[in-house]
N, C-alpha and C. Protein backbone atom coordinates (compact mmCIF):
# COMPACT_ATOMS: atom_id res chain seq x y z
N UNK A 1 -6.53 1.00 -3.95
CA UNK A 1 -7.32 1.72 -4.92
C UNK A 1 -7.78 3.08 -4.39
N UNK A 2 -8.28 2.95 -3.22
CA UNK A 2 -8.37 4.48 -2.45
C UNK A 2 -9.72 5.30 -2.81
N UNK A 3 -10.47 4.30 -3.39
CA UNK A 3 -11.68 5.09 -3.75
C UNK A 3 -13.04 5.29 -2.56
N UNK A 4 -13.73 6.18 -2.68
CA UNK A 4 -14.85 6.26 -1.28
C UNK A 4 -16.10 7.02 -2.29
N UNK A 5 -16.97 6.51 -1.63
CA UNK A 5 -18.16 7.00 -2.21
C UNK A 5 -19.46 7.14 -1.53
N UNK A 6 -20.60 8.03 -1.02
CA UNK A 6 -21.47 8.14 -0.11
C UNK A 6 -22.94 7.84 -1.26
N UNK A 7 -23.53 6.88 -0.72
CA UNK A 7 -24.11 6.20 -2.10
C UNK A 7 -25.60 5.02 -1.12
N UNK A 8 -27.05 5.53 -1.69
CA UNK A 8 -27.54 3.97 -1.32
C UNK A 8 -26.93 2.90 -1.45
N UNK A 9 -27.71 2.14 -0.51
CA UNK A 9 -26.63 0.08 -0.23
C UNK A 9 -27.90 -0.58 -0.18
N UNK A 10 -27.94 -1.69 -0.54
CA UNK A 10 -28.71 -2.72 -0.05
C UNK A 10 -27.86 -3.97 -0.22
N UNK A 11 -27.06 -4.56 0.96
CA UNK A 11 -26.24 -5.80 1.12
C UNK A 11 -27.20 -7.29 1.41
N UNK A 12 -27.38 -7.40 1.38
CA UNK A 12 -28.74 -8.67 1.32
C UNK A 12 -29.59 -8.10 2.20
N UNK A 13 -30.48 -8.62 3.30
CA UNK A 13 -31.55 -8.10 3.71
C UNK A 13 -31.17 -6.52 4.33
N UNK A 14 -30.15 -6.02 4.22
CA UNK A 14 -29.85 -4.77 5.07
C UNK A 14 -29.71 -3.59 3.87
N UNK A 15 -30.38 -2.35 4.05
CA UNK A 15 -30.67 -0.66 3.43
C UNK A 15 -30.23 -0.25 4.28
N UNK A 16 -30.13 1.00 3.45
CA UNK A 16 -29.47 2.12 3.79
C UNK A 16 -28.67 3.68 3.37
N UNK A 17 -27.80 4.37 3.48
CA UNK A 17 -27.39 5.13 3.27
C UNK A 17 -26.20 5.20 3.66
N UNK A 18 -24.71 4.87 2.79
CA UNK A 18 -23.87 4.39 3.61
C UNK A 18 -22.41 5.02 2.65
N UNK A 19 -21.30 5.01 3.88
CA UNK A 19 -19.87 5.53 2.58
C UNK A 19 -19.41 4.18 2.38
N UNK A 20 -19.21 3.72 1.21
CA UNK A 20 -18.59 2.70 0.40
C UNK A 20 -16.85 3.00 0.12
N UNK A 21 -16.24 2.38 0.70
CA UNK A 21 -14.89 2.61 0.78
C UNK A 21 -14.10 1.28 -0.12
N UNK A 22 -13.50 1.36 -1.13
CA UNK A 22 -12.65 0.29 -2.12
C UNK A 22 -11.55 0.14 -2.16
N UNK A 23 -11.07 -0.11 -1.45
CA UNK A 23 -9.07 -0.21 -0.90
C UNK A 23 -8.58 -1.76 -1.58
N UNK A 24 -6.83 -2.01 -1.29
CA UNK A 24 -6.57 -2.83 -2.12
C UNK A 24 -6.72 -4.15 -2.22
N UNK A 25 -7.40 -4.71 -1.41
CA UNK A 25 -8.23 -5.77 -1.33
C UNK A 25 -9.51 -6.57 -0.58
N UNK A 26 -9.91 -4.85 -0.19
CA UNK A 26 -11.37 -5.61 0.26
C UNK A 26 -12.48 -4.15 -0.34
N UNK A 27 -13.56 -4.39 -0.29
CA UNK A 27 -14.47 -3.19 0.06
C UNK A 27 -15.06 -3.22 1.32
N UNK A 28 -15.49 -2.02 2.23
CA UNK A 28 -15.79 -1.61 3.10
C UNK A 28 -17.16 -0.61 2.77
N UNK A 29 -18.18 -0.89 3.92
CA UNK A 29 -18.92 0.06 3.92
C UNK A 29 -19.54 0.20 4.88
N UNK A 30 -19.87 1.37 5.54
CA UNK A 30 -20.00 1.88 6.96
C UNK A 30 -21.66 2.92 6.96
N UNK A 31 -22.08 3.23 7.62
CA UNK A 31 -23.37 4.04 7.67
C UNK A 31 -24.73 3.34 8.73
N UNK A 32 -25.35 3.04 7.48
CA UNK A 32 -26.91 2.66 8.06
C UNK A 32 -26.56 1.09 8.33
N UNK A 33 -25.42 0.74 8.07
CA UNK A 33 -24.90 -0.65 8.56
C UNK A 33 -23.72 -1.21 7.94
N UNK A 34 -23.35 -1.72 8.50
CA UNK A 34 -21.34 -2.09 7.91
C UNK A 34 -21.42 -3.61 7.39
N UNK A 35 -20.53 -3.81 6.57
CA UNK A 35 -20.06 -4.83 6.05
C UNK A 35 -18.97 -4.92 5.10
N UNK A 36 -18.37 -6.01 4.83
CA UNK A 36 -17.13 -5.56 3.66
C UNK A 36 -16.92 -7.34 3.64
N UNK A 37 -16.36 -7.18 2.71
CA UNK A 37 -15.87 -8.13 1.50
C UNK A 37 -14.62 -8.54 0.85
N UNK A 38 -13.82 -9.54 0.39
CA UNK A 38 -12.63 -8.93 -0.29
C UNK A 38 -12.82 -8.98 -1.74
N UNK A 39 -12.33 -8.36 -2.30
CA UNK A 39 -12.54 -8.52 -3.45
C UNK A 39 -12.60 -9.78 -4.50
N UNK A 40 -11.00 -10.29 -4.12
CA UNK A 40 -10.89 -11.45 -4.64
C UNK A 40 -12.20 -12.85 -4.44
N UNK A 41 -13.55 -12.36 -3.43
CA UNK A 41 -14.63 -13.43 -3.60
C UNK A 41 -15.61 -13.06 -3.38
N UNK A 42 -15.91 -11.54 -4.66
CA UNK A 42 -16.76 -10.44 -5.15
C UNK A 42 -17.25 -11.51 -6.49
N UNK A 43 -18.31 -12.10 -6.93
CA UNK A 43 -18.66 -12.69 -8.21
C UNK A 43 -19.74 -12.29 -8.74
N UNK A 44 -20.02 -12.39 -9.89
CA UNK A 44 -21.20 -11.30 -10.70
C UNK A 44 -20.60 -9.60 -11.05
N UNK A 45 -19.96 -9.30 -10.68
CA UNK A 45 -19.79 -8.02 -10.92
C UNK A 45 -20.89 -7.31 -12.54
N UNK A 46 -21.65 -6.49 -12.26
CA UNK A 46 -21.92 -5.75 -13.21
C UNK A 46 -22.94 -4.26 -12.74
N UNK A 47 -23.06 -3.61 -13.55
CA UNK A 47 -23.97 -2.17 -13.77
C UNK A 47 -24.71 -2.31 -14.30
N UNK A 48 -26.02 -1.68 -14.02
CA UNK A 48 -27.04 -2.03 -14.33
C UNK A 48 -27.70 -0.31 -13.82
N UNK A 49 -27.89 -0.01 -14.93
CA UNK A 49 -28.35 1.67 -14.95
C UNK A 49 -27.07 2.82 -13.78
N UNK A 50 -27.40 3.22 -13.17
CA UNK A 50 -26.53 4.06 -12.39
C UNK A 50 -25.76 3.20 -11.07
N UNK A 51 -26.47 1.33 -11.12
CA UNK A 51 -25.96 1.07 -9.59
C UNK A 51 -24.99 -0.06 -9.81
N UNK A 52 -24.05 -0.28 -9.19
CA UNK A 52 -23.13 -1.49 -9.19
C UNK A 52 -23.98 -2.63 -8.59
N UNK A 53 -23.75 -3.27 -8.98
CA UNK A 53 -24.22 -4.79 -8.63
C UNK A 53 -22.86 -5.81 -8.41
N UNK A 54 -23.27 -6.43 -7.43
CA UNK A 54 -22.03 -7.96 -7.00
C UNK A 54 -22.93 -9.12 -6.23
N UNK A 55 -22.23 -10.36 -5.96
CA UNK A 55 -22.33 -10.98 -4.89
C UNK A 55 -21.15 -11.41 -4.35
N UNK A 56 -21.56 -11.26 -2.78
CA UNK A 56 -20.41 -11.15 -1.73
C UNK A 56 -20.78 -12.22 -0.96
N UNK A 57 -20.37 -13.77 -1.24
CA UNK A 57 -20.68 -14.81 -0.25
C UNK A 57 -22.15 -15.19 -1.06
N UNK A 58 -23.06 -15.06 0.19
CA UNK A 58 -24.13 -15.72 -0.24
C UNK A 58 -25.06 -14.42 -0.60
N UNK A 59 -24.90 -13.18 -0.39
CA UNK A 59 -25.60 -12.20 -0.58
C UNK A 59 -25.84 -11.41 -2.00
N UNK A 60 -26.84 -10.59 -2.23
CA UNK A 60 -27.04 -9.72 -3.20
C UNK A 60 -26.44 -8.30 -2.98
N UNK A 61 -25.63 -7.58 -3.31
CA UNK A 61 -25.08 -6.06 -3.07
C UNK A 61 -25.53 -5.48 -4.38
N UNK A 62 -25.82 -4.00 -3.64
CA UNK A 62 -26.22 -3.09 -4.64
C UNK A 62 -25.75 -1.77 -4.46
N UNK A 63 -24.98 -0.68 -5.31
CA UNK A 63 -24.62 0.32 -4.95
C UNK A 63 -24.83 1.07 -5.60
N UNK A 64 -25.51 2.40 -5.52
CA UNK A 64 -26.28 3.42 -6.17
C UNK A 64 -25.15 4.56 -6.19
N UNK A 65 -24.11 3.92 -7.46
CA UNK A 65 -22.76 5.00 -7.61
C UNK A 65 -23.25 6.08 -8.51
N UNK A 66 -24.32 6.36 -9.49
CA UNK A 66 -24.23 7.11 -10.28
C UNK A 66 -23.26 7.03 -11.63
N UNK A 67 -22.75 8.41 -11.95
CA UNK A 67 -21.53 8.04 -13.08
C UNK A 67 -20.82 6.81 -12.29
N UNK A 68 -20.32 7.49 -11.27
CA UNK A 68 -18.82 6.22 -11.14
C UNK A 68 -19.62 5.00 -11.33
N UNK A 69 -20.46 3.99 -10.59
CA UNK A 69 -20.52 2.53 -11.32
C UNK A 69 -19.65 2.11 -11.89
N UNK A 70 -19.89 2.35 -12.93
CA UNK A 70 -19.02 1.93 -14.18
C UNK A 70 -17.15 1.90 -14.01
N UNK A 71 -17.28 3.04 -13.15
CA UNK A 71 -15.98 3.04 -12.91
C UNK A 71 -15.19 1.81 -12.19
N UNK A 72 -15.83 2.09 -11.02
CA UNK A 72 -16.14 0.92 -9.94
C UNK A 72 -15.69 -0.56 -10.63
N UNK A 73 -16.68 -0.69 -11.33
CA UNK A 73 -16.88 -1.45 -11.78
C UNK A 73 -15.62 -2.47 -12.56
N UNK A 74 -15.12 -1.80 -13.51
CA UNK A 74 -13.87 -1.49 -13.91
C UNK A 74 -12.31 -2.42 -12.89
N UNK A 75 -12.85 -0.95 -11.89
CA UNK A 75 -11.60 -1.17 -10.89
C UNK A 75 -11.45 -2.63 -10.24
N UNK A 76 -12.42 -3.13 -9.53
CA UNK A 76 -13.04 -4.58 -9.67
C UNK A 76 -12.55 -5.44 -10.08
N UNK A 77 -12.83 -5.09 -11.72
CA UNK A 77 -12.16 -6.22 -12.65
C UNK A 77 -10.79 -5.92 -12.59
N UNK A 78 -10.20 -5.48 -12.20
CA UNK A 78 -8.72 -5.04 -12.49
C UNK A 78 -8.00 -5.75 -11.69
N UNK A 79 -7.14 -6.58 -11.34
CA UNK A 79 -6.04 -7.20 -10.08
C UNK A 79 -5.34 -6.44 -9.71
N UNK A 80 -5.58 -6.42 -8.38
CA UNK A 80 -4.48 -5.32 -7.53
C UNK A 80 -3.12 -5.36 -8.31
N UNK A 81 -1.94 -4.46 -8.12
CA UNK A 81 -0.77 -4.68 -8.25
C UNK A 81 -0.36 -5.46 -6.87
N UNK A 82 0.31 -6.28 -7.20
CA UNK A 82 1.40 -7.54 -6.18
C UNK A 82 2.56 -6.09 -5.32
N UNK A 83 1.96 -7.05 -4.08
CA UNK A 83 3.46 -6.29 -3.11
C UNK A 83 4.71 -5.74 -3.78
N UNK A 84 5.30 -6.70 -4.89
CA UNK A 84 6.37 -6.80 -5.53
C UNK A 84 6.67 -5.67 -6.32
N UNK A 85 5.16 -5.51 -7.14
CA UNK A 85 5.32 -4.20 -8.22
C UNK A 85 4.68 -3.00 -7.44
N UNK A 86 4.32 -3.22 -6.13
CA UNK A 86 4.35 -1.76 -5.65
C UNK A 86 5.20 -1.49 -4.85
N UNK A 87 6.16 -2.31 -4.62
CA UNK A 87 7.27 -2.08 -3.25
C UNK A 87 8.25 -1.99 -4.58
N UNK A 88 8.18 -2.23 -6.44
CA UNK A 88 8.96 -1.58 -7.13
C UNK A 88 9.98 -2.86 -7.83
N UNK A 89 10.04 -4.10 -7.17
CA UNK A 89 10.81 -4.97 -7.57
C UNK A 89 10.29 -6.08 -8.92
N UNK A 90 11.23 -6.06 -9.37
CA UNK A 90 11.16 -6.71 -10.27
C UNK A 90 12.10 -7.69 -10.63
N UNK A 91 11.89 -9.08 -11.33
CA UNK A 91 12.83 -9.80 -11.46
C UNK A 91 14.33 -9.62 -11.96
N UNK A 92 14.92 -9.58 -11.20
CA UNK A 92 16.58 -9.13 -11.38
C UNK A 92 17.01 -7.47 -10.75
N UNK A 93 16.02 -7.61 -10.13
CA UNK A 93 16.19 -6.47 -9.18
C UNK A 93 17.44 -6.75 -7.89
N UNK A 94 18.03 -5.52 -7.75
CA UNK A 94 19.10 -5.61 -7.08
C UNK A 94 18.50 -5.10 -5.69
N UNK A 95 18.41 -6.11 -4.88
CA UNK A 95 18.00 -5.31 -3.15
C UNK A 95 18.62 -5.75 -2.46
N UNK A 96 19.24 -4.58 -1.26
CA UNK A 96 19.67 -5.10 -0.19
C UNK A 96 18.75 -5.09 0.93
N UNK A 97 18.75 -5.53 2.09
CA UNK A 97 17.26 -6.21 3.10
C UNK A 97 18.01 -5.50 3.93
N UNK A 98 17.73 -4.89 5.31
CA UNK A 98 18.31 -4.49 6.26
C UNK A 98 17.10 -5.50 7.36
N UNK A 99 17.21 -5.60 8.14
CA UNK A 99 16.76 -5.82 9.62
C UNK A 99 16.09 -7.53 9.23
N UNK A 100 14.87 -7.94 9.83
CA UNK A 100 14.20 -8.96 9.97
C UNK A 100 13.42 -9.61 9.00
N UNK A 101 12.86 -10.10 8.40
CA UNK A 101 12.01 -10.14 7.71
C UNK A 101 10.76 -11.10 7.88
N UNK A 102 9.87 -10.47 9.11
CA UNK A 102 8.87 -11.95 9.90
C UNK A 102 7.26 -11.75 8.93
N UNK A 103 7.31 -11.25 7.86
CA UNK A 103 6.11 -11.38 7.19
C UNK A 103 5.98 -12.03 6.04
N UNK A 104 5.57 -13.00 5.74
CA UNK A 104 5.86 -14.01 4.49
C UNK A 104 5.29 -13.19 3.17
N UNK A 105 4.18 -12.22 3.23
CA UNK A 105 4.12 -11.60 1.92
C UNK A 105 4.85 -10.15 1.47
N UNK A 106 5.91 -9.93 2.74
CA UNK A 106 7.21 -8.96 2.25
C UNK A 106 8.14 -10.06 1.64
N UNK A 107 8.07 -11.16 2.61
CA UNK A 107 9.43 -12.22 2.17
C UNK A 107 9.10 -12.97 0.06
N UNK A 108 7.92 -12.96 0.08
CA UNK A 108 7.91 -13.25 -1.47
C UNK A 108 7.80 -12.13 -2.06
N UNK A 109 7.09 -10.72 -1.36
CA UNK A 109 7.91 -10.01 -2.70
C UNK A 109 9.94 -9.70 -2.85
N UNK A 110 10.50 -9.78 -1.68
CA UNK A 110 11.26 -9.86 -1.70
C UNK A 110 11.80 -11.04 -2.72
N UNK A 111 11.51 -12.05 -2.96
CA UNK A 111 11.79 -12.95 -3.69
C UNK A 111 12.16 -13.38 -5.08
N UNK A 112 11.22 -12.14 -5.35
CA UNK A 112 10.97 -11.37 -7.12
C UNK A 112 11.62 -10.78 -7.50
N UNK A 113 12.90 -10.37 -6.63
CA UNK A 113 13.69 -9.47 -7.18
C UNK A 113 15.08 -10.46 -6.81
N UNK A 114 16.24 -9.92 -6.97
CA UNK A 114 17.83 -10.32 -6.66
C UNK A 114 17.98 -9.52 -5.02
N UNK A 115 17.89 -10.74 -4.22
CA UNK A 115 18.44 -10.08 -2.46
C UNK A 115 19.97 -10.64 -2.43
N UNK A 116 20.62 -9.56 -2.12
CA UNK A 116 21.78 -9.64 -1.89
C UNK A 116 22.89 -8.54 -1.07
N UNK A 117 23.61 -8.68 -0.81
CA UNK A 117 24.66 -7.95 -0.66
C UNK A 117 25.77 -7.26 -1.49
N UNK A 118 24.60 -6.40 -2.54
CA UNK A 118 25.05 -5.77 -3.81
C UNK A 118 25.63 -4.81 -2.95
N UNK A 119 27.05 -4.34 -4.12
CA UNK A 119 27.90 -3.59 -4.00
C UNK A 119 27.00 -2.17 -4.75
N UNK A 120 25.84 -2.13 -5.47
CA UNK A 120 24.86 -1.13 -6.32
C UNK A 120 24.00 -1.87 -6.27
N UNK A 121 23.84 -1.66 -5.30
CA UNK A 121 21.88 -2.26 -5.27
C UNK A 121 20.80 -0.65 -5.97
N UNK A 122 19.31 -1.09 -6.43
CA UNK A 122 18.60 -0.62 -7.23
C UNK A 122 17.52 0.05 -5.97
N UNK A 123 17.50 -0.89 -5.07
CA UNK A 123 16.52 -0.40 -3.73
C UNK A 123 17.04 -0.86 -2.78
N UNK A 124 16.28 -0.89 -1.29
CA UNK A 124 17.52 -0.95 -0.21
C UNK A 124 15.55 -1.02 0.68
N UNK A 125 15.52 -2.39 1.49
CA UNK A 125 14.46 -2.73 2.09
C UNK A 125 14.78 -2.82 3.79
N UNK A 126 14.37 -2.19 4.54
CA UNK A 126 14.55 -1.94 5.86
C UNK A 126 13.25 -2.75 6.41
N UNK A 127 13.07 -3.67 6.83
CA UNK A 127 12.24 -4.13 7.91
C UNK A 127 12.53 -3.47 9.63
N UNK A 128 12.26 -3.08 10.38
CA UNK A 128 12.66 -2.16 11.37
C UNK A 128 11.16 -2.12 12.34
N UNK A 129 11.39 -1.69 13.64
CA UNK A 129 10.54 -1.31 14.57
C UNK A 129 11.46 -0.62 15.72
N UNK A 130 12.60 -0.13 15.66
CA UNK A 130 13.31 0.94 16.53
C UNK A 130 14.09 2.28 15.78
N UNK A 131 14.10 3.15 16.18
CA UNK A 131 14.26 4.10 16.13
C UNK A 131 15.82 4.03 15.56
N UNK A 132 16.84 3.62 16.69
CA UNK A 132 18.45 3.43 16.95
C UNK A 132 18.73 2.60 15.73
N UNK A 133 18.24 1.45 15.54
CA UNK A 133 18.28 0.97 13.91
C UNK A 133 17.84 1.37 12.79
N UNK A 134 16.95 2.67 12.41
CA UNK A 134 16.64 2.96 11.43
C UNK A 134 18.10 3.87 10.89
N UNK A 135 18.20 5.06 11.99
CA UNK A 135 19.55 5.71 12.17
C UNK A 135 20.24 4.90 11.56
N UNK A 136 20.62 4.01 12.33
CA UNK A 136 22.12 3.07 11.51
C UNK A 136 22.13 2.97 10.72
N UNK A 137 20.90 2.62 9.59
CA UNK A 137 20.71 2.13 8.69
C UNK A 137 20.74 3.35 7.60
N UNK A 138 20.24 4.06 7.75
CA UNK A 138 20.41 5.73 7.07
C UNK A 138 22.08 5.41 7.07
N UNK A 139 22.45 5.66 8.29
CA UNK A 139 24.09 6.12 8.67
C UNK A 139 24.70 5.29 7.58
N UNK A 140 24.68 3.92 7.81
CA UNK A 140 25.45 2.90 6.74
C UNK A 140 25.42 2.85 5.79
N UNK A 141 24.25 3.72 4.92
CA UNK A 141 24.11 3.49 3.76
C UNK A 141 24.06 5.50 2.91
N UNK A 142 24.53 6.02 3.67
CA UNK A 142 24.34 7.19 3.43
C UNK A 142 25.10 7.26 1.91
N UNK A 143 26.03 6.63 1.09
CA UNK A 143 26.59 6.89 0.13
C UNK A 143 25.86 6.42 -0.78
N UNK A 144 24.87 5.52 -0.34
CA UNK A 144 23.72 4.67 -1.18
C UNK A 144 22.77 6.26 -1.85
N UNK A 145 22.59 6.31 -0.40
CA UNK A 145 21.30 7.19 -0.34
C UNK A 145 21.40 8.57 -1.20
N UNK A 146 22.89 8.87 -0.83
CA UNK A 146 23.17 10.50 -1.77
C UNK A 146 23.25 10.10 -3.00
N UNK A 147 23.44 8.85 -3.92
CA UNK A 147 23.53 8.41 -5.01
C UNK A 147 22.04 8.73 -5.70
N UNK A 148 21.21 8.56 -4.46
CA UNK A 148 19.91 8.17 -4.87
C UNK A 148 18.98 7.06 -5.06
N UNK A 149 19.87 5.82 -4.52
CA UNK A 149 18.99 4.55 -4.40
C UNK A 149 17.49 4.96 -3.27
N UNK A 150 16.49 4.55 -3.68
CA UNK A 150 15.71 5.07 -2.91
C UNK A 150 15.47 3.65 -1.69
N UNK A 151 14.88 4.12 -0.09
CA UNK A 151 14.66 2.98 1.04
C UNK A 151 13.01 2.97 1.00
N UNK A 152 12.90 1.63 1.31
CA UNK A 152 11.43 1.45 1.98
C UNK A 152 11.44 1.23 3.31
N UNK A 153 10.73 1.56 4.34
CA UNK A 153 10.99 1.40 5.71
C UNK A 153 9.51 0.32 6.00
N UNK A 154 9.72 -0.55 6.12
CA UNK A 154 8.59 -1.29 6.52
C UNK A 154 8.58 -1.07 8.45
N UNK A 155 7.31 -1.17 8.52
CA UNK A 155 7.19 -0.82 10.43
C UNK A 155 5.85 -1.31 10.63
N UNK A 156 5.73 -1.43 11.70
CA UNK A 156 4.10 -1.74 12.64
C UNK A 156 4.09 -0.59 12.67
N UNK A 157 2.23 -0.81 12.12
CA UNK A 157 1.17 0.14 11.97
C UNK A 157 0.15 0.78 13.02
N UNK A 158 0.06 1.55 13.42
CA UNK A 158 -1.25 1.63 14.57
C UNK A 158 -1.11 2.24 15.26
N UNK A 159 -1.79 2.48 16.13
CA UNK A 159 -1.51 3.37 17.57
C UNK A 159 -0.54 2.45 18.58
N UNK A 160 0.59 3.02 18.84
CA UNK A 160 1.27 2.24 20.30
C UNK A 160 2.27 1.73 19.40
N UNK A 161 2.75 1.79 18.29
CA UNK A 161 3.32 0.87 17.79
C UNK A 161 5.09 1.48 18.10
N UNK A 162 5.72 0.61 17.77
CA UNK A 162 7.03 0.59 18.52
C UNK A 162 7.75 1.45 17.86
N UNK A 163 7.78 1.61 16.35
CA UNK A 163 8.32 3.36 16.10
C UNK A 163 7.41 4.16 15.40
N UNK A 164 6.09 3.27 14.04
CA UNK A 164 5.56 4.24 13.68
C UNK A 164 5.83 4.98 12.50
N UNK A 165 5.06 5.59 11.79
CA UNK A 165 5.23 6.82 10.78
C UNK A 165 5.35 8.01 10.80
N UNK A 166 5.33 8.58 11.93
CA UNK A 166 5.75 10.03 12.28
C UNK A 166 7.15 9.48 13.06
N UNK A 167 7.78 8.39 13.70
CA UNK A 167 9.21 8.80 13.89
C UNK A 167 9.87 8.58 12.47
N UNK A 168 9.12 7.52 12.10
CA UNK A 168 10.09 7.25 10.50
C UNK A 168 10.31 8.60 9.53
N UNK A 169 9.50 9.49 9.37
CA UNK A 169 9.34 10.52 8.42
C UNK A 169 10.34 11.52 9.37
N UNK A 170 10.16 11.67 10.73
CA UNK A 170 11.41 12.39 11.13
C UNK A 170 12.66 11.86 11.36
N UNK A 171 12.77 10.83 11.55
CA UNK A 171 14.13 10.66 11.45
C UNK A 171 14.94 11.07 10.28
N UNK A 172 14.16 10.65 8.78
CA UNK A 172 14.42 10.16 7.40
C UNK A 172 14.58 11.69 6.67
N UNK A 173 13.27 12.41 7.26
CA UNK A 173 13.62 14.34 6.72
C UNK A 173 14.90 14.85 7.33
N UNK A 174 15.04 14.31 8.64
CA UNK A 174 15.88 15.45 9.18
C UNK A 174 17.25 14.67 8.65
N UNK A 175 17.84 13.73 7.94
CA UNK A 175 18.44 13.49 6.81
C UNK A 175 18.30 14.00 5.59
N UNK A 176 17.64 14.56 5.18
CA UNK A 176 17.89 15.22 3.71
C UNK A 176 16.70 14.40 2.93
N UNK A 177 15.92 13.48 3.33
CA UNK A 177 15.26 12.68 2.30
C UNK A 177 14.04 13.27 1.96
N UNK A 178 13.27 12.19 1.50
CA UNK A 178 11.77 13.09 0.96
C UNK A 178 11.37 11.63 1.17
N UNK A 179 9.82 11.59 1.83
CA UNK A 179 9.07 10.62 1.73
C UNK A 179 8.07 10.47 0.34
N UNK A 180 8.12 9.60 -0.53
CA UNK A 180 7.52 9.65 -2.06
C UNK A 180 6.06 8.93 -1.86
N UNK A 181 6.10 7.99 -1.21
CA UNK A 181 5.08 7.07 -1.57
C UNK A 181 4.72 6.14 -0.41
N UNK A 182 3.70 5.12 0.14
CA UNK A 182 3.25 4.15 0.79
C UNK A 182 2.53 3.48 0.29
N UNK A 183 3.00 2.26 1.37
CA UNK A 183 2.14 1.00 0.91
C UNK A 183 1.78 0.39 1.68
N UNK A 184 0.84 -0.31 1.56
CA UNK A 184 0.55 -1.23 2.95
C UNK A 184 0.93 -2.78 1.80
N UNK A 185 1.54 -3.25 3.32
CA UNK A 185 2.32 -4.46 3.31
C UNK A 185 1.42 -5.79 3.81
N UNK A 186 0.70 -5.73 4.83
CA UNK A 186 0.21 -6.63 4.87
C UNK A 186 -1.29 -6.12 6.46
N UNK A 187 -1.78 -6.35 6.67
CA UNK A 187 -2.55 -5.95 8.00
C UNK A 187 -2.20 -5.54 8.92
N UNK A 188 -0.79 -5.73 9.25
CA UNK A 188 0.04 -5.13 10.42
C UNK A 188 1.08 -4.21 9.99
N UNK A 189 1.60 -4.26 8.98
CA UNK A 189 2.83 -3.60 8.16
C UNK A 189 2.02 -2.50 7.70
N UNK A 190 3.44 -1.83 7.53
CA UNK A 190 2.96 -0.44 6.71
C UNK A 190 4.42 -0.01 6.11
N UNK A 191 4.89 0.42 4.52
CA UNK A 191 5.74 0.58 4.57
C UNK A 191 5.94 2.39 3.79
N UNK A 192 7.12 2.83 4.04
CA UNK A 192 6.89 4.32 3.78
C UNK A 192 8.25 4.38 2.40
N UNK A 193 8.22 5.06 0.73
CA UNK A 193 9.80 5.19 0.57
C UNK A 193 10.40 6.77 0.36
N UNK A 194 11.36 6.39 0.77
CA UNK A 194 12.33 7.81 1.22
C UNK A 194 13.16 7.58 -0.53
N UNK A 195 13.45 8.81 -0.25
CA UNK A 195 14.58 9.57 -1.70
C UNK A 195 15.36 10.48 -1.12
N UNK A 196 16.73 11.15 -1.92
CA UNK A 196 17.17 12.20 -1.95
C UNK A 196 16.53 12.71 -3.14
N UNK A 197 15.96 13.86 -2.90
CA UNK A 197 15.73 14.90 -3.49
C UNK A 197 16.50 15.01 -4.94
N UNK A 198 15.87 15.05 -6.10
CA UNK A 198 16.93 15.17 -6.93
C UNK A 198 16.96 16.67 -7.34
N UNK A 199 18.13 17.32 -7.49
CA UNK A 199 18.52 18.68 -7.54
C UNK A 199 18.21 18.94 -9.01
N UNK A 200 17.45 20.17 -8.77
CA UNK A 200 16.61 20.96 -9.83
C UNK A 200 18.03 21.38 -11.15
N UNK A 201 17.67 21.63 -12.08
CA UNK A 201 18.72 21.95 -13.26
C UNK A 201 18.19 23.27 -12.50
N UNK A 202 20.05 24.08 -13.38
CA UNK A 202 19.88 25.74 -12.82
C UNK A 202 19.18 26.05 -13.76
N UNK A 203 18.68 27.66 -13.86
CA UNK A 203 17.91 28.30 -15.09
C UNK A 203 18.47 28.46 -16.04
N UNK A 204 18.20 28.06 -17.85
CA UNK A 204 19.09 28.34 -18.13
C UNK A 204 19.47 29.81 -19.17
């Protein structure tokens, strides 16, 4: 969700003055004292003049959003989109998988779609953590790629990690691609998707 907000708190016995951060399945909030939540066992949700109201566990939360509240509020009620419909798949979706696949909530969204060894696949899913295999994987599929099937590069996230999002984005530019979009995959995952560029109509 990606939303942040610098806003009074009162989380059960703890005040303050704090940034309220709403990502895709927890809230976070940091300042005059931290705590966070996931959403999915957020109950009560409502507004009540300018402040959000919840309970988180056994506690009372209060957030002095102003306009947004309501917004907030909203977002809340809303269910994340599933791995599936943000990594783009859909039932009868044509994907081909490249590398490993050791995370069980890539492996069910993978699931939602058609995995195979399509001759026209629709997307093209790279699980990866080296450098020398991402290459290949560009390399092998380069007729994919100039077509325009777009890749997701799933990788470990973090500092130290074994290739990362700055080698992925250079390897993948200095191919011709464009990085469009991210997602986070799961607490350790992170996944990035690449395109070819689609060529502008001339003037006419």
């Amino acid at each position: 969700m990606g939303r942040e907000a610098r806003c009074a708190a009162s989380w059960g016995e703890r005040h303050g003055d704090v940034v309220a951060l709403l990502e895709s399945t927890e809230l976070i909030v940091r300042g005059a004292f931290r705590a966070k939540a996931s959403l999915a066992a957020l109950r009560d949700v409502r507004v009540v003049g300018d402040t959000l109201h919840f309970r988180a566990g056994n506690e009372d939360v209060a957030l002095v959003l102003g306009k947004a509240a309501a917004r907030w509020a909203t977002a809340l009620a809303t269910p994340p989109p599933s791995l599936a419909a943000k990594l783009g798949i859909a039932a009868g979706s044509r994907v081909l998988v490249e590398g490993t696949v050791d995370d069980d909530g890539l492996a069910g969204a993978l699931a939602a779609g058609d995995v195979g060894a399509h001759a026209d696949p629709e997307l093209i899913v790279a699980r990866l953590d080296d450098a020398g295999e991402l290459v290949r994987v560009a390399n092998a599929h380069a007729a994919l790629l100039a077509r325009g099937v777009p890749l997701w590069v799933v990788y470990t996230k973090g500092r130290g990690a074994p290739l990362g999002e700055t080698a992925v984005r250079h390897a993948l530019r200095a191919r011709g691609l464009m990085d469009l979009k991210v997602a986070s995959v799961s607490p350790a995952l992170s996944a990035l998707k690449f395109a070819r560029p689609r060529t502008a109509a001339p003037p006419g």
